[in-house]
C-alpha atoms as a PDB file:
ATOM      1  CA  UNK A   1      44.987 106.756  91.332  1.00  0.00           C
ATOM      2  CA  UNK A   2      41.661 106.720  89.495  1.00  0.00           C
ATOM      3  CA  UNK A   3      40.014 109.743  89.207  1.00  0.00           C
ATOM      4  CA  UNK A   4      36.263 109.673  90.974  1.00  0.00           C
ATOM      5  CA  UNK A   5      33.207 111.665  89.391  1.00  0.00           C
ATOM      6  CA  UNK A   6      32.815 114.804  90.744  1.00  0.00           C
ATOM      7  CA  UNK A   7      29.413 114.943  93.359  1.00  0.00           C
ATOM      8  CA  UNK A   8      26.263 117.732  92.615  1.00  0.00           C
ATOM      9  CA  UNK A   9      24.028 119.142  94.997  1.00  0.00           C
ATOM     10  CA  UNK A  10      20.569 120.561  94.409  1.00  0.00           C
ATOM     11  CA  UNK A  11      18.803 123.321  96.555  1.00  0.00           C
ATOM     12  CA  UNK A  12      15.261 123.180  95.428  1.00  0.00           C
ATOM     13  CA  UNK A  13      12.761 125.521  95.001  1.00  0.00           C
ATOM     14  CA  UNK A  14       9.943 126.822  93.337  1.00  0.00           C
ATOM     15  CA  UNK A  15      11.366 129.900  91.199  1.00  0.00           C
ATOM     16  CA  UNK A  16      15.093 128.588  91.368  1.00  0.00           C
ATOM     17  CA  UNK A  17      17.453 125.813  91.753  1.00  0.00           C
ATOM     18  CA  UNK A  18      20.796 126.294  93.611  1.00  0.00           C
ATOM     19  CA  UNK A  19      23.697 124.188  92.033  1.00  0.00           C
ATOM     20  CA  UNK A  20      26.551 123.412  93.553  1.00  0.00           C
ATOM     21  CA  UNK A  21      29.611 120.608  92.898  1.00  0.00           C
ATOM     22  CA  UNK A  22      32.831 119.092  94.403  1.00  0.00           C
ATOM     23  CA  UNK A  23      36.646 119.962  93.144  1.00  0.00           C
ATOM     24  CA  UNK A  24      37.502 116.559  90.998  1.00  0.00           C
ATOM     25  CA  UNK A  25      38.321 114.544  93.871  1.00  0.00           C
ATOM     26  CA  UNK A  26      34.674 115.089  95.501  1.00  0.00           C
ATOM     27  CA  UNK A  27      36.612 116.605  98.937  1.00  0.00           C
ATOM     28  CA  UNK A  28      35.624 120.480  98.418  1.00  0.00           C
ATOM     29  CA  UNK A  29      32.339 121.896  97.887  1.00  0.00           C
ATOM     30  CA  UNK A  30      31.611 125.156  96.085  1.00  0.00           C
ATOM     31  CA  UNK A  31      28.662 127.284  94.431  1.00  0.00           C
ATOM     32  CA  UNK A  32      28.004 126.790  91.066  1.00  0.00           C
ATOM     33  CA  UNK A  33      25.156 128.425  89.723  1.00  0.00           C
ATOM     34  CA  UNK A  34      21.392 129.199  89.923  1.00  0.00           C
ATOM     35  CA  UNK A  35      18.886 127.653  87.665  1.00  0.00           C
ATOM     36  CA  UNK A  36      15.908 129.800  86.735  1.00  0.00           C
ATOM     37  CA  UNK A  37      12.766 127.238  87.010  1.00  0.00           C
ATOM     38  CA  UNK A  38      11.227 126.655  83.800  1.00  0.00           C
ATOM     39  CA  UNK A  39       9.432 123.465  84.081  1.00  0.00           C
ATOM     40  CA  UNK A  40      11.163 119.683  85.056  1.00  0.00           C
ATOM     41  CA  UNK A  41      11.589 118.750  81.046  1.00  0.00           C
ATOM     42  CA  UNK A  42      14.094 122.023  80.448  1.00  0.00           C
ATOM     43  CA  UNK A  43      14.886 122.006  84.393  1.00  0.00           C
ATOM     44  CA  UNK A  44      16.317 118.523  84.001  1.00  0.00           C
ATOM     45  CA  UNK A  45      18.079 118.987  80.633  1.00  0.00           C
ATOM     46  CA  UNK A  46      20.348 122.138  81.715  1.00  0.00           C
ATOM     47  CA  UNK A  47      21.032 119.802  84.973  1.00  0.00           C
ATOM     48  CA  UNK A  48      22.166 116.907  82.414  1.00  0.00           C
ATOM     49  CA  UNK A  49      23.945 119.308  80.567  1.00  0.00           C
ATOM     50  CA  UNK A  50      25.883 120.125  84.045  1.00  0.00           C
ATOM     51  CA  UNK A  51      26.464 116.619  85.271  1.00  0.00           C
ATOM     52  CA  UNK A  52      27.888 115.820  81.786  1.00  0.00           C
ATOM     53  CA  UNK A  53      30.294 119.236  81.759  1.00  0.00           C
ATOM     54  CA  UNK A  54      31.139 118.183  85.117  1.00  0.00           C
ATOM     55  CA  UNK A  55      31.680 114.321  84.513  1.00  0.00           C
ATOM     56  CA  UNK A  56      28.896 114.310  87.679  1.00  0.00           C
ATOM     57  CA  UNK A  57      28.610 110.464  89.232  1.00  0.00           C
ATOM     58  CA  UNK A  58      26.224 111.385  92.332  1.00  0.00           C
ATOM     59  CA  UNK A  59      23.173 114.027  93.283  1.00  0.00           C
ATOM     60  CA  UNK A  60      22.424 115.173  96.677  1.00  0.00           C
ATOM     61  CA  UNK A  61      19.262 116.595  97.093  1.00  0.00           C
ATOM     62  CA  UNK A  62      18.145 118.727  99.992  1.00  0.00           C
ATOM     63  CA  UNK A  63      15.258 117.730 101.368  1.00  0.00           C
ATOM     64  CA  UNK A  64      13.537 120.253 104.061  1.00  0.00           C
ATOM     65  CA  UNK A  65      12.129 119.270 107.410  1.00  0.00           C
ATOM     66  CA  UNK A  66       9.605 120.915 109.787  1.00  0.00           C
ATOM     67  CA  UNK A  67      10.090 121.662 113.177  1.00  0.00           C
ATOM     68  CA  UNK A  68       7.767 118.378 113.986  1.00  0.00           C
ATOM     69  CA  UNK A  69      10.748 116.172 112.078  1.00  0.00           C
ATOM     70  CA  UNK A  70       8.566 115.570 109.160  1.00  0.00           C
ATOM     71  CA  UNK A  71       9.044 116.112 105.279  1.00  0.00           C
ATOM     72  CA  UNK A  72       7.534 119.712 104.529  1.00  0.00           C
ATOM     73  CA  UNK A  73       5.524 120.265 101.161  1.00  0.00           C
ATOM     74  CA  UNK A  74       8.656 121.471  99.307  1.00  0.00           C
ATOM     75  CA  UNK A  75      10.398 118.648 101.202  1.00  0.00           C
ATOM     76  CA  UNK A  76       8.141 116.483  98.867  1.00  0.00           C
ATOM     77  CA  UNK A  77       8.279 118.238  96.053  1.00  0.00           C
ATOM     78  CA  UNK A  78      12.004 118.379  96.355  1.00  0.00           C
ATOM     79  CA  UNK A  79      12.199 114.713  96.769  1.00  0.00           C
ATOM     80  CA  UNK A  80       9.985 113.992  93.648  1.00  0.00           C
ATOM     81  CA  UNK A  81      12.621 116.300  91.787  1.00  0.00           C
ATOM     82  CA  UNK A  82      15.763 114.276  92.972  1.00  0.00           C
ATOM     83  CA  UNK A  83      13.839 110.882  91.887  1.00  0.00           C
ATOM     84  CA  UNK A  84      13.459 112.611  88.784  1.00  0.00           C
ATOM     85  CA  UNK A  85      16.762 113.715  88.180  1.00  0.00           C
ATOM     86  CA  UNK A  86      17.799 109.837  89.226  1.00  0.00           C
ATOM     87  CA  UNK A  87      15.888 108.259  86.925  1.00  0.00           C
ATOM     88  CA  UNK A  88      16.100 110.906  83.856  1.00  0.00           C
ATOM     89  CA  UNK A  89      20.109 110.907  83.977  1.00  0.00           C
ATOM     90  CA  UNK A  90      20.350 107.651  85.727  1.00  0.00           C
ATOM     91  CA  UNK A  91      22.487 108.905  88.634  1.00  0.00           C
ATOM     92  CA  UNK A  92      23.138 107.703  92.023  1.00  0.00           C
ATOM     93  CA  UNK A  93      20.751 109.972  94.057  1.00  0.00           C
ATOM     94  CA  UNK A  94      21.224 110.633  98.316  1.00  0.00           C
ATOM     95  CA  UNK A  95      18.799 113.035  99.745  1.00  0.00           C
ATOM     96  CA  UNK A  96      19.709 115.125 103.166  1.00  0.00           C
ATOM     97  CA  UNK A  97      18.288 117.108 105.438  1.00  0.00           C
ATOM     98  CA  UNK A  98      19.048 121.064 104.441  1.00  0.00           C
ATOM     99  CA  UNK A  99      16.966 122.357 107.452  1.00  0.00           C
ATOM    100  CA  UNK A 100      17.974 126.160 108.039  1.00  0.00           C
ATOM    101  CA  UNK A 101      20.407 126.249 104.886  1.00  0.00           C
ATOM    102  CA  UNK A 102      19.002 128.899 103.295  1.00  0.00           C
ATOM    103  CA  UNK A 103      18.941 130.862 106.451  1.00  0.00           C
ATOM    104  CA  UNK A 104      22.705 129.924 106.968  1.00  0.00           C
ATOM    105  CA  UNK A 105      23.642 130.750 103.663  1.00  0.00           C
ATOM    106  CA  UNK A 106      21.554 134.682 104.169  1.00  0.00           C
ATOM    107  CA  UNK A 107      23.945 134.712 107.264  1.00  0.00           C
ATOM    108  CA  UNK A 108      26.793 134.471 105.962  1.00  0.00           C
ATOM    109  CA  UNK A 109      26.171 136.020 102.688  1.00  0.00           C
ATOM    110  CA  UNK A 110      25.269 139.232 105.067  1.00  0.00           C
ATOM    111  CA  UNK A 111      28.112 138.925 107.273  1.00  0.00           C
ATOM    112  CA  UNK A 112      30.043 139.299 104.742  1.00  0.00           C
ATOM    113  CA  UNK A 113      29.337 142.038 103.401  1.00  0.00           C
ATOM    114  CA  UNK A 114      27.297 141.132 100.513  1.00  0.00           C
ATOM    115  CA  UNK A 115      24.104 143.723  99.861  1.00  0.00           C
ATOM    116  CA  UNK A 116      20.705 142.726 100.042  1.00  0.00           C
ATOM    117  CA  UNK A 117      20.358 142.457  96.395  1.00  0.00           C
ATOM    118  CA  UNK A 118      23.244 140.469  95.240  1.00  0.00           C
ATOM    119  CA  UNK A 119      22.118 137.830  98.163  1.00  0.00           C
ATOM    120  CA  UNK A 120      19.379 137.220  96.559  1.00  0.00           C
ATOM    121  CA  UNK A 121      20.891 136.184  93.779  1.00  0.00           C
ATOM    122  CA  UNK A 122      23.853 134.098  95.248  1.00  0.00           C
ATOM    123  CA  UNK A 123      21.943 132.625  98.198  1.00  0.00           C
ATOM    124  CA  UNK A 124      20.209 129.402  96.224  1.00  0.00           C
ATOM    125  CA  UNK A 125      24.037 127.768  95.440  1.00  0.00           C
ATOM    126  CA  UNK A 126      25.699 129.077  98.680  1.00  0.00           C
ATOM    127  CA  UNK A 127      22.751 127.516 100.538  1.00  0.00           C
ATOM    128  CA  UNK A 128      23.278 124.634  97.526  1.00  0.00           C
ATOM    129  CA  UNK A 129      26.995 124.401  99.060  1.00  0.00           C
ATOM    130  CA  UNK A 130      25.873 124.013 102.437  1.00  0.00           C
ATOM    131  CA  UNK A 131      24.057 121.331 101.788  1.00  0.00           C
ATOM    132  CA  UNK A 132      26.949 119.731  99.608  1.00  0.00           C
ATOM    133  CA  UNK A 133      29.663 120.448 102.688  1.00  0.00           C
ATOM    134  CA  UNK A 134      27.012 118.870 105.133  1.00  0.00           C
ATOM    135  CA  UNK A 135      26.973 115.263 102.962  1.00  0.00           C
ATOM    136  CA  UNK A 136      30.905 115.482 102.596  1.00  0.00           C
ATOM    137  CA  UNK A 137      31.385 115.699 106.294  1.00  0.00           C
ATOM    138  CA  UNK A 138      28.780 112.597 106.775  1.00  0.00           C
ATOM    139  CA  UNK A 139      30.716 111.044 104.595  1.00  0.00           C
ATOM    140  CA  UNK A 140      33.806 110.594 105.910  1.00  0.00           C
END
């Protein structure tokens, strides 16, 4: 059985990028890491560095909505940064609504038991995960 490429997703934001990526058969989704934003040259170079680590064959990028249904600013600016990421590393880019992940990812990150502090630092690839869980259940 051949092997597919493992699947990425990106929580965007302004200060940080939550990473997150599939076991090897692109089934399970888990945190990765957080990027640190330093600008979209370096941004995009530690996330080549990833997909190539990772042998990465597809992006999802989550794209927030407002409560009218439309694209929000960072919506935008998220989007921009997934067509970026598609045509820098030449990979096959989806892009999903991630409405209320971050929220959902505080949640749970609260619930259990994590303190305030440490949140902060895991919530950008739970909420990264989220979004990665939500495409693999469209999916199917």
């Amino acid at each position: 059985m051949e092997k597919k490429g493992r699947i990425l997703a990106v929580d965007f934001g302004t200060k940080r990028i939550g990473i997150a990526i599939t076991d090897d058969n692109a089934e399970i989704a888990q945190p990765l890491t957080v990027l640190k934003r330093e600008g979209n040259k370096k941004d995009i170079e530690k996330i080549a560095n990833i997909v190539q680590q990772y042998n990465v064959s597809k992006v999802v990028v989550g794209i927030p909505y407002g409560n009218d249904n439309k694209i929000t600013k960072m919506g935008e600016k998220a989007r921009a940064f997934g067509e970026l990421i598609s045509s820098s590393l030449n990979l096959d880019t989806v892009f999903i609504d991630e409405t209320m992940t971050s929220f959902i990812a505080h949640e749970a990150l609260a619930q259990g038991g994590v303190r305030r502090e440490k949140r902060k630092l895991l919530v950008d690839k739970v909420a990264a995960s989220i979004i990665l869980q939500d495409y693999l259940k469209r999916k199917d």
